[in-house]
Protein backbone atom coordinates (compact mmCIF):
# COMPACT_ATOMS: atom_id res chain seq x y z
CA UNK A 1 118.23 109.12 125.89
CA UNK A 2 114.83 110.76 125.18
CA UNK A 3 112.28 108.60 127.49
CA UNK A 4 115.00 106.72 128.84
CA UNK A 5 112.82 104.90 130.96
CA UNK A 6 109.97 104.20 127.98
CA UNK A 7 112.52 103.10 125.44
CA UNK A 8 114.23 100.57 127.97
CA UNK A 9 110.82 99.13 128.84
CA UNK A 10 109.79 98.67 124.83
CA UNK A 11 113.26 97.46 123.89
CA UNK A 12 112.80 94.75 127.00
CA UNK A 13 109.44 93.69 125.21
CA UNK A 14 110.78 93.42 121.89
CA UNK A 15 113.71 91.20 123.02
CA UNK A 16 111.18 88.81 124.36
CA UNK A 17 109.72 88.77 121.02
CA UNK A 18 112.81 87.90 119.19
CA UNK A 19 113.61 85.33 121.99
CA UNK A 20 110.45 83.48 121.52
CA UNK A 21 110.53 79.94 120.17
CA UNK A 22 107.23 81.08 117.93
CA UNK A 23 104.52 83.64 118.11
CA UNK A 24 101.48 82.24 119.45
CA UNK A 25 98.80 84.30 121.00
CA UNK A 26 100.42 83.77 124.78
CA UNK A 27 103.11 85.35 123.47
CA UNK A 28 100.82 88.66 121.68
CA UNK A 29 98.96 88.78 125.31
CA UNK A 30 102.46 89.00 126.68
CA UNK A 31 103.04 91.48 124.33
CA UNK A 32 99.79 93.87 124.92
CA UNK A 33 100.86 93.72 128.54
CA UNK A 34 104.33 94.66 128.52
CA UNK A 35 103.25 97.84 126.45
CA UNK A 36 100.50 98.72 128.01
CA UNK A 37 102.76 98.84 131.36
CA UNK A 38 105.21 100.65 129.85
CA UNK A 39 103.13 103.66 128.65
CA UNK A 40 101.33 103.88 131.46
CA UNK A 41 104.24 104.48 133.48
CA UNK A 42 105.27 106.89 131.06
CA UNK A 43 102.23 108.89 131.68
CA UNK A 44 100.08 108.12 128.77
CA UNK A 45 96.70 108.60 128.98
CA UNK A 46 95.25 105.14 129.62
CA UNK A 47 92.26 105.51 126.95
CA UNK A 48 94.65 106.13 124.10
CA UNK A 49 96.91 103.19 125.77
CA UNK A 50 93.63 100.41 125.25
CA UNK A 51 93.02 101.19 122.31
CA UNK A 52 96.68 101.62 121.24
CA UNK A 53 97.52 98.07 122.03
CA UNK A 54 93.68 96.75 120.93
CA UNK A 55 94.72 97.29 117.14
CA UNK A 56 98.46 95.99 117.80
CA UNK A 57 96.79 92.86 118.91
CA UNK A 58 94.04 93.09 116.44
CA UNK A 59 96.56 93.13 113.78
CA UNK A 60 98.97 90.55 114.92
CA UNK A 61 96.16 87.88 115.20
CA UNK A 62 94.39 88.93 111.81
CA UNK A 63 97.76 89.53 108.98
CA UNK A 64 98.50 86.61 107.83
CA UNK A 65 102.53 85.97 107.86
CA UNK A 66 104.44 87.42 105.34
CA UNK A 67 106.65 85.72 102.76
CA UNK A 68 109.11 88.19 103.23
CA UNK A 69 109.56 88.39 106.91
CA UNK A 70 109.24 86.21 109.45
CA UNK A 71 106.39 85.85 111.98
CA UNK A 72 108.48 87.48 114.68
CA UNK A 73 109.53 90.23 113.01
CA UNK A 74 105.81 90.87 111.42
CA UNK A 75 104.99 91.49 114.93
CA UNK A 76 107.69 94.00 115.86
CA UNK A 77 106.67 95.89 112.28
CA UNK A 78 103.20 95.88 113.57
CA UNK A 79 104.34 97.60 117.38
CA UNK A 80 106.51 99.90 115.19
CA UNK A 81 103.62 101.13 112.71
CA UNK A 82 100.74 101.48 115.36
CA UNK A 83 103.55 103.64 117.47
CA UNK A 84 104.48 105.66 114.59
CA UNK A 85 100.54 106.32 113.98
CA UNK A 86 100.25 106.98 117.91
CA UNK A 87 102.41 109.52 117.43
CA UNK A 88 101.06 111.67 114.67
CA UNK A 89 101.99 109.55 111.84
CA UNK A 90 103.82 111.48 108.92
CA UNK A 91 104.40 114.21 111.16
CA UNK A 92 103.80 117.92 110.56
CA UNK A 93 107.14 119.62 108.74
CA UNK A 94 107.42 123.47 108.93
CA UNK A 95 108.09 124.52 105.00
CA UNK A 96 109.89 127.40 104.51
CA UNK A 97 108.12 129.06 101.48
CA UNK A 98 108.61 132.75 101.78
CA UNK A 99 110.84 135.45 102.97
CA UNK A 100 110.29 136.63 105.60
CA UNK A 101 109.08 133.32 107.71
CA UNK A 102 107.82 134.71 110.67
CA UNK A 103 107.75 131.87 113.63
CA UNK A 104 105.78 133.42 116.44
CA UNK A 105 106.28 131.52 120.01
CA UNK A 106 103.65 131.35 122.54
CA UNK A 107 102.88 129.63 125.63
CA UNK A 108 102.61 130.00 129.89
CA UNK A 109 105.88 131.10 132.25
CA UNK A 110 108.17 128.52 132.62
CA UNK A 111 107.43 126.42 129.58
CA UNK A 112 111.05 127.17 128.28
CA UNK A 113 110.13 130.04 125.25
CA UNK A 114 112.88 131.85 125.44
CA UNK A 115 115.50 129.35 125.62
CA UNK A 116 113.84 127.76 122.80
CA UNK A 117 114.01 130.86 120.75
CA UNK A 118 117.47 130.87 120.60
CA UNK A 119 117.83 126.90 119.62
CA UNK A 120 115.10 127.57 117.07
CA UNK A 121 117.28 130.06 115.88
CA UNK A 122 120.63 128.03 115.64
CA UNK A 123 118.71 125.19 114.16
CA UNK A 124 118.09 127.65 111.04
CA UNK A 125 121.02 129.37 111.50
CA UNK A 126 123.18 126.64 110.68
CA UNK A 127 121.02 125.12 107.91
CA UNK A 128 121.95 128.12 105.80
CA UNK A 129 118.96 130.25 106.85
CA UNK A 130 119.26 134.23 107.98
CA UNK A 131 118.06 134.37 111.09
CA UNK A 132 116.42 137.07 112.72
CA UNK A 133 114.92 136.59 116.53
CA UNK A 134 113.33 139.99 118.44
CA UNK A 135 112.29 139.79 121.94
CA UNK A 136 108.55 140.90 122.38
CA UNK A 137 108.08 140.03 125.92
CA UNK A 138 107.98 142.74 128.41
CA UNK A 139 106.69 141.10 131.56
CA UNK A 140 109.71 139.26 132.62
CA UNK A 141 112.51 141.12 133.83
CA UNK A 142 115.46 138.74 132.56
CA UNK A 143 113.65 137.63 128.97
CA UNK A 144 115.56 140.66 126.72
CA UNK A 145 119.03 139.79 128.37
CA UNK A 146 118.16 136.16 128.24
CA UNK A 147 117.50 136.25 124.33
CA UNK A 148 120.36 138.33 123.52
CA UNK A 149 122.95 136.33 125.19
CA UNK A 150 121.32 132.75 123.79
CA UNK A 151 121.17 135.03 119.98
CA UNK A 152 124.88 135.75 120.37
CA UNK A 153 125.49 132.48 121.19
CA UNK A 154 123.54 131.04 118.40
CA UNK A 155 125.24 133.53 116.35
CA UNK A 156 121.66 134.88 115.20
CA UNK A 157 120.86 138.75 115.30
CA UNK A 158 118.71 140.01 118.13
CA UNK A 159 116.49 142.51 118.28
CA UNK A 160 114.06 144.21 121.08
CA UNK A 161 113.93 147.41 123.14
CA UNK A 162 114.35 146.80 126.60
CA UNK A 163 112.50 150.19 128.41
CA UNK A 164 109.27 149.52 125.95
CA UNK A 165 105.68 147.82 127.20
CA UNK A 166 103.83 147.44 124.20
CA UNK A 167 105.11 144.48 122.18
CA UNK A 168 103.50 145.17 119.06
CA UNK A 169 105.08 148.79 119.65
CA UNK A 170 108.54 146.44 119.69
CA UNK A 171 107.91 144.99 116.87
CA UNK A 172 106.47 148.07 114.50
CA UNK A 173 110.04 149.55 115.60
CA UNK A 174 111.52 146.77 114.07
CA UNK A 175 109.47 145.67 111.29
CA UNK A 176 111.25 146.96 108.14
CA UNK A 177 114.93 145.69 109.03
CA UNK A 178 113.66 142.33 109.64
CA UNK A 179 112.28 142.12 106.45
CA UNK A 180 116.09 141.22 105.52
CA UNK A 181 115.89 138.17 107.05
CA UNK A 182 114.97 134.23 105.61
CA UNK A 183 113.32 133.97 109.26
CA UNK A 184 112.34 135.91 112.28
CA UNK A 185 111.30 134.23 115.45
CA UNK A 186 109.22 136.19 118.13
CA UNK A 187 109.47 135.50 121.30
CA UNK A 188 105.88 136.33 122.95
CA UNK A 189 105.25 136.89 126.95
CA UNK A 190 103.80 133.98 128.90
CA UNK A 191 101.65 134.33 132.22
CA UNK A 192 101.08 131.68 134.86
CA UNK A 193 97.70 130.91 133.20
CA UNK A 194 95.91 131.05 129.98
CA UNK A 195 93.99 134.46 130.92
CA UNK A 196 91.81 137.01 128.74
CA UNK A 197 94.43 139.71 128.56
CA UNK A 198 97.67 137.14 127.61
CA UNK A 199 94.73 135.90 124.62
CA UNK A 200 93.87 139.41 123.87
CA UNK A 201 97.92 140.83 124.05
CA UNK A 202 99.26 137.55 121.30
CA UNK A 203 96.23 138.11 119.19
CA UNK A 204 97.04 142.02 119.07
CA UNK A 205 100.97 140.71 118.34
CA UNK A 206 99.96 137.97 115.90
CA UNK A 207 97.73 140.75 114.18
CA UNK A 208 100.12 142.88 113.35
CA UNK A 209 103.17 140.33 112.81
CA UNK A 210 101.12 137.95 110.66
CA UNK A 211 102.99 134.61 111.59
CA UNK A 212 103.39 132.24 109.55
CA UNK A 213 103.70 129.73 112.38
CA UNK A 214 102.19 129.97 115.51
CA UNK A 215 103.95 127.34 117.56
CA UNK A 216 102.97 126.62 121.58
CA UNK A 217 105.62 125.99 123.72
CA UNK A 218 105.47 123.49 126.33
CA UNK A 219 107.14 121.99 128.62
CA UNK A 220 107.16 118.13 128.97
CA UNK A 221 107.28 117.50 132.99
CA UNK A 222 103.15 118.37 132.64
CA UNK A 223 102.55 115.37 131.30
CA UNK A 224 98.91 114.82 130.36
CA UNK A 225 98.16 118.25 130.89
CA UNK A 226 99.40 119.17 127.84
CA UNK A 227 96.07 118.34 125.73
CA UNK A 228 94.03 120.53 128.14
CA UNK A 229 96.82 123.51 127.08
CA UNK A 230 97.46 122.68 123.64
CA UNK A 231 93.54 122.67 123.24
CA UNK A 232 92.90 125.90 124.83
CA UNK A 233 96.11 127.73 123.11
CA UNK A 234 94.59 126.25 119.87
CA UNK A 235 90.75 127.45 120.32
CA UNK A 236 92.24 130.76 121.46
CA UNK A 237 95.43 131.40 119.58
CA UNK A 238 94.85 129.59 116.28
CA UNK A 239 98.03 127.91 117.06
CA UNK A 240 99.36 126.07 114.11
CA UNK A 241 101.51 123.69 116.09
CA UNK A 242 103.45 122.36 119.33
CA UNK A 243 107.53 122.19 120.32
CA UNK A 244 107.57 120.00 123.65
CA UNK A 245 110.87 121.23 125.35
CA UNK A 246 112.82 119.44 128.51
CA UNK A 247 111.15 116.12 126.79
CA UNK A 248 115.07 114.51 127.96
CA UNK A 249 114.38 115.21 132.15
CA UNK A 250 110.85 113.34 132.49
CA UNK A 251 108.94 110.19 132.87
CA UNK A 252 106.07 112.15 131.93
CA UNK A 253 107.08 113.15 128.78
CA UNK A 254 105.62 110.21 127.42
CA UNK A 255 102.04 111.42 128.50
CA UNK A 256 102.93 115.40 127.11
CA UNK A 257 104.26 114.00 123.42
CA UNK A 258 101.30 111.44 123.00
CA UNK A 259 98.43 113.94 124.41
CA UNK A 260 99.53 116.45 121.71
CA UNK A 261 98.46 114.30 118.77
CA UNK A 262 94.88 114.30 119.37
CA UNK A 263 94.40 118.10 119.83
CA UNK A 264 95.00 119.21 116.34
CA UNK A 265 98.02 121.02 117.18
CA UNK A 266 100.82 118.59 115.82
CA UNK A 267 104.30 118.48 117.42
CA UNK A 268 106.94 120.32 115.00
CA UNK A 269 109.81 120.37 117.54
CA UNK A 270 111.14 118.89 120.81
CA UNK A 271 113.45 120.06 122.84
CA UNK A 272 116.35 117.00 124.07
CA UNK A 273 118.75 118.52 126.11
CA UNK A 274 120.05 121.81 128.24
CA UNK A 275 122.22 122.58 125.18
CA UNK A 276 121.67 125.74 122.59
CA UNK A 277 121.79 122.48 120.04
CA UNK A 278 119.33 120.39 121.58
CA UNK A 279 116.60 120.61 119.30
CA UNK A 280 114.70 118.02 116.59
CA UNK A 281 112.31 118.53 114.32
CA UNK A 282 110.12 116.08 115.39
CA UNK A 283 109.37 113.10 112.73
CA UNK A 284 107.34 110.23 114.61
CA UNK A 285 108.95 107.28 112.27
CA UNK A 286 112.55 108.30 113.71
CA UNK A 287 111.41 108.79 116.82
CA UNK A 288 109.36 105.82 117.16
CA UNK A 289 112.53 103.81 116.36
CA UNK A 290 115.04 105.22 118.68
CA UNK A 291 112.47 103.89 121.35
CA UNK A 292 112.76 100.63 119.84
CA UNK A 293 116.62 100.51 119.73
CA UNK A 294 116.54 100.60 115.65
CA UNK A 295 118.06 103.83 114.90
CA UNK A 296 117.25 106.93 113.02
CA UNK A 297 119.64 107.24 109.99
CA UNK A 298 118.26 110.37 108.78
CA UNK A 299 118.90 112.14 112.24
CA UNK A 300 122.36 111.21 111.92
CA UNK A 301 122.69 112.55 108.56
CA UNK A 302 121.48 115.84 110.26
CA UNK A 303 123.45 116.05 112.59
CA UNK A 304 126.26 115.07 110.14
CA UNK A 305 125.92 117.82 107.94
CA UNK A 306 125.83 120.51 110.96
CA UNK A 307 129.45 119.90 111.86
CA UNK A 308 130.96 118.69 108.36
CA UNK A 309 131.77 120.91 105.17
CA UNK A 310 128.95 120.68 102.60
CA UNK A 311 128.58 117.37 100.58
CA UNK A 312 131.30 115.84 102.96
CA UNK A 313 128.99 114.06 104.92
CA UNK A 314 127.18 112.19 102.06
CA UNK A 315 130.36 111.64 99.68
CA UNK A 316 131.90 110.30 102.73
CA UNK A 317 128.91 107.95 102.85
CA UNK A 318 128.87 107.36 98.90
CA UNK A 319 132.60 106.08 99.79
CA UNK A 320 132.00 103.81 102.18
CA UNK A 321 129.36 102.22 100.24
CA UNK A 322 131.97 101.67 97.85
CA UNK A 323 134.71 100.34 100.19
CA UNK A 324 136.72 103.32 99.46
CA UNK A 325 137.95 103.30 103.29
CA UNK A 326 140.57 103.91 105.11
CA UNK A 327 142.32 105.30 108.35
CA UNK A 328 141.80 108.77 106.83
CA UNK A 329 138.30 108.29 106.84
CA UNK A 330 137.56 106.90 109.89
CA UNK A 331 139.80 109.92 111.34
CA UNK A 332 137.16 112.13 109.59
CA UNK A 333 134.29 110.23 111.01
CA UNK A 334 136.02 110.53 114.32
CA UNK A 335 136.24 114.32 114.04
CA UNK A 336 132.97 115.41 113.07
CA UNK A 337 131.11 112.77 115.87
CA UNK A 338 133.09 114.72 118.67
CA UNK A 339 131.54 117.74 117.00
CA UNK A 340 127.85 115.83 116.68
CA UNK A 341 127.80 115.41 120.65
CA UNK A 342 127.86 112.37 123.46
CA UNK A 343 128.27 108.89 122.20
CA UNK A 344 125.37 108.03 124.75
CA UNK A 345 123.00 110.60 122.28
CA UNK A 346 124.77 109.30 119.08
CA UNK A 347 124.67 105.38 119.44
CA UNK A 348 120.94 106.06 119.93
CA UNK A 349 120.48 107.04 116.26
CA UNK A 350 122.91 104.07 114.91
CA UNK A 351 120.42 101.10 113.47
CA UNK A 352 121.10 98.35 115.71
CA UNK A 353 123.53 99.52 118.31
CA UNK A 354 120.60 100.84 120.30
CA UNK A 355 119.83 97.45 121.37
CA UNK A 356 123.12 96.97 122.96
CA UNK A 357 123.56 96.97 126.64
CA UNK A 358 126.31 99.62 126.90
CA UNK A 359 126.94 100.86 130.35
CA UNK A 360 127.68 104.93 130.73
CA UNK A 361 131.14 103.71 132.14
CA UNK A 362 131.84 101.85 128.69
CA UNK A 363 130.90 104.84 126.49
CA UNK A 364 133.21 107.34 128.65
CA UNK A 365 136.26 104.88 127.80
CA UNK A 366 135.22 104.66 124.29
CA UNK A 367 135.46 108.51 124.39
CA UNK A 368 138.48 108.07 125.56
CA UNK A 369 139.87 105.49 123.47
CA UNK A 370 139.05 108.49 120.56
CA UNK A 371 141.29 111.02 121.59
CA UNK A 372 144.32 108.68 122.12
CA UNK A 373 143.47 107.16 118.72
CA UNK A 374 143.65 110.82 117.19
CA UNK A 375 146.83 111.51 118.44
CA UNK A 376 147.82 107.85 117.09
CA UNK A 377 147.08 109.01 113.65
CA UNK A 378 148.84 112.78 114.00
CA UNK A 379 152.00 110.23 114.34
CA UNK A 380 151.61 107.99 110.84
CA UNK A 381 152.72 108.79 107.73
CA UNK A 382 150.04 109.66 104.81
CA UNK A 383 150.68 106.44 103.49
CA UNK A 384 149.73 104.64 106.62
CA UNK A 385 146.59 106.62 106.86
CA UNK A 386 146.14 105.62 103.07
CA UNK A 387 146.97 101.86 103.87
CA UNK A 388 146.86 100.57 107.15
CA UNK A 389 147.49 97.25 105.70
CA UNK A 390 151.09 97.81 106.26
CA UNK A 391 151.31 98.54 110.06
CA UNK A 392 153.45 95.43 111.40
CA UNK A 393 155.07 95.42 114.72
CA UNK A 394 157.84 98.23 113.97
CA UNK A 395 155.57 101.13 112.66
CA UNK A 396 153.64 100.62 115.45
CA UNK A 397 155.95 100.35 118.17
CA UNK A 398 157.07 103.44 116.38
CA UNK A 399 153.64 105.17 116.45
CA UNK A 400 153.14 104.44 120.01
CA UNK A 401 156.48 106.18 120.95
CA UNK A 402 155.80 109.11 118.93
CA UNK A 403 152.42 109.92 120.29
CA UNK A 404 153.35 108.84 123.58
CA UNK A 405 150.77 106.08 123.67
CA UNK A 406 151.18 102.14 124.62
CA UNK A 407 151.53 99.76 121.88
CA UNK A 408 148.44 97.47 122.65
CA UNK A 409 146.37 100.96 122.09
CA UNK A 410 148.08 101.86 118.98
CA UNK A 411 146.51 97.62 118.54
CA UNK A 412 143.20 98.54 119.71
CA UNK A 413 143.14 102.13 116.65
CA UNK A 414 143.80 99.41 114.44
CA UNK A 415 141.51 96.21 115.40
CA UNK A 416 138.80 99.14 115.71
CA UNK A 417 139.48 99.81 111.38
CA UNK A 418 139.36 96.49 110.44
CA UNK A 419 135.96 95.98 112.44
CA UNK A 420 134.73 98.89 110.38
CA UNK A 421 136.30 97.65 107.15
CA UNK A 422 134.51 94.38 107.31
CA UNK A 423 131.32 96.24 107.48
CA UNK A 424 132.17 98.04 105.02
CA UNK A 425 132.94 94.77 102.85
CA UNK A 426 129.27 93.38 104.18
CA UNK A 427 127.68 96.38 101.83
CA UNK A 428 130.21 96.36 99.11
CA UNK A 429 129.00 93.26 98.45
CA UNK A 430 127.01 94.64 95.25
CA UNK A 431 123.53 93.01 95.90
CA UNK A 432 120.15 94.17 97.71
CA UNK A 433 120.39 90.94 98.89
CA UNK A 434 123.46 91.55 100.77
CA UNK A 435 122.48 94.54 101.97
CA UNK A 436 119.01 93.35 103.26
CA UNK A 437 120.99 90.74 105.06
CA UNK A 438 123.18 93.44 106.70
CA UNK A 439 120.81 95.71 107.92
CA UNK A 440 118.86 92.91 109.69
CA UNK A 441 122.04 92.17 111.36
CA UNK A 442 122.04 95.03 112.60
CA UNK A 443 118.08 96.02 112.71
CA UNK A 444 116.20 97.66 110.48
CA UNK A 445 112.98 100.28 111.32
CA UNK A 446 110.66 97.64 109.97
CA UNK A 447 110.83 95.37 112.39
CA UNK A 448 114.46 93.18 111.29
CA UNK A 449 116.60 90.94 113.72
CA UNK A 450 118.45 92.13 116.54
């Protein structure tokens, strides 16, 4: 989890919220407190931390209590919305409007540029972009055979001429076949400090590529010291944004993602992980609610329609909305999440499940528990898979011999259907009612019951 330590402290808070008898202003002080202490340990500047949790408890005195929401969860909306505005609000979207897009990257040794070229360029690559990355960065030794192997690996093509010192040489060599591309992504040279001749040498670059986007790479373990960068990068650089990379390996990542929102240079990406995958566009309302435990539904979509055919991910939805579901589907679901990643990044992104206590030790055997159910349902017939209504005793005695699995797991495939099949029958039920009650079952961004 992204600000492991952050999110467990907020989530802690909220449950004392929703534990409460009734929200009185002991309980809002209580409140203030607990996020206040929270932030701070995650770095935050304390300023921005005052007057964060000033208008929380501005607001929670003042609104009066909505007929549509209770009192308690009025005050977890309120924590949610001043977060989400903490955090940049709307958020900043890169919009692809022309071909080429050229995405220059910038920043200091060791922020993580080059790595991030090639997830940059995977993220496009497998959104149905052409992807073109050239390395421009002749001061470090390993950054041409660095780039190549992460642009093979992202299955992006690579471009760059190892023996030349002039970068904007590099790139004139190159120009005209990268034309071809959707996007091209430069990867610029860093130094160990913002100096005259590293301004002077992406200015001469930036002149002659005309970026479209000139994004600042930094990394997240500097904590506060990201404004002072992001500030100088943007008076310097005319940098048109910020991608925070190793934000998943820090306590102070809290302090590097916050300070970015008040320099004018708004966060487009964050890195969350070692992998060539581990990349988000960054949208503060999703973000803000993983914290919280509620989910981000439109994440999972994402990530959905990276490792399933096009349109299967969302007629797959359509059909469980209808309670068109069976083994079949779940088998597909089952599939494409071992494609999507852990279950430990996954359940993160699920409205709801967030808030549940599940130890690492519990989510391995759940992986588990996956495989041997896949092999459960390579031994059923299409009509089981089509109706698993009709598994009695025999078929699965005989299921469990012919995968070479026990009985009671063979039990545990099917208890694990009809738990999603009731869920399934919860939104089938037809009205917005219903389906309001549902999702504050399971918690909703704005602030429902755990």
């Amino acid at each position: 989890m992204v600000l492991e330590k952050l999110s467990s402290s907020l989530k802690e808070t909220l449950r004392k919220v929703t534990g409460a008898v009734f929200v009185d202003e002991k309980l809002i002080n209580e409140l203030v407190k607990d996020i206040q202490r929270a932030l701070l340990q995650s770095d935050v500047n304390v300023r921005m931390v005052f007057d964060l949790t000033k208008k929380i408890k501005e607001r929670a005195l003042k609104e009066t209590e909505s007929t549509m929401i209770s009192k308690k969860e009025q005050l977890i909306k309120i924590v949610y919305d001043e977060l989400v505005e903490f955090l940049g609000g709307a958020g900043s979207k890169i919009n692809i409007k022309k071909k080429p897009f050229k995405i220059m990257l910038v920043g200091l040794f060791g922020s993580g540029k080059t790595t991030l070229a090639g997830k940059l360029g995977r993220y496009y690559k497998t959104r149905g972009y052409k992807v073109g990355v050239i390395q421009t960065d002749t001061w470090r030794p390993a950054a041409y055979d660095q780039l190549k192997q992460l642009s093979e690996q992202a299955k992006v093509s690579f471009f760059g001429d190892k023996g030349e010192k002039n970068p904007v040489k590099i790139y004139k060599t190159h120009k005209k076949e990268l034309e071809k591309f959707d996007i091209v992504i430069i990867d610029s040279a860093g130094r160990d400090a913002l100096s005259d001749d590293l301004i002077e040498e992406l200015n001469a670059l930036n002149k002659e590529v005309q970026a479209d986007e000139n994004l600042l790479v930094l990394s997240a373990d500097i904590g506060q010291a990201v404004e002072k960068q992001a500030s100088a990068f943007h008076e310097s650089c005319k940098v048109s944004g910020v991608i925070i990379t190793k934000l998943d390996g820090t306590a102070k990542g809290g302090g590097a993602l916050i300070a970015c929102s008040v320099t004018g240079s708004p966060v487009k990406f964050i890195g969350v992980g070692e992998k060539i995958a581990d990349i988000e566009e960054f949208r503060p309302e999703g973000f803000v609610g993983r914290l919280l435990g509620m989910g981000d539904l439109e994440a999972l979509l994402e990530k959905a329609r990276e490792v399933m055919p096009d349109g299967q991910a969302e007629d797959l939805g359509k059909r469980f909305l209808k309670g068109e579901y069976n083994l079949i589907d779940l088998y597909e679901q089952m599939k494409a999440m071992k494609k999507m990643g852990s279950f430990s990044k996954l359940i993160e992104l699920v409205p709801g499940l967030g808030q549940l206590k599940i130890t690492k030790d519990a989510l391995e055997v759940q992986e588990g528990n996956i495989e041997k159910w896949r092999f459960a349902m390579d031994s059923m017939t299409k009509d089981e898979l089509e109706d698993p209504e009709m598994l009695d005793g025999a078929r699965v005695e005989r299921i469990a011999n012919g995968s070479g699995l026990k009985v009671n797991e063979v039990r545990s495939l099917i208890k694990q259907y009809k738990q999603s099949k009731k869920l399934v029958k919860m939104m089938k039920g037809g009205s917005e009612k219903n389906m309001d009650k549902m999702m504050k079952k399971m918690g909703g961004k704005f602030g429902l019951k755990f």
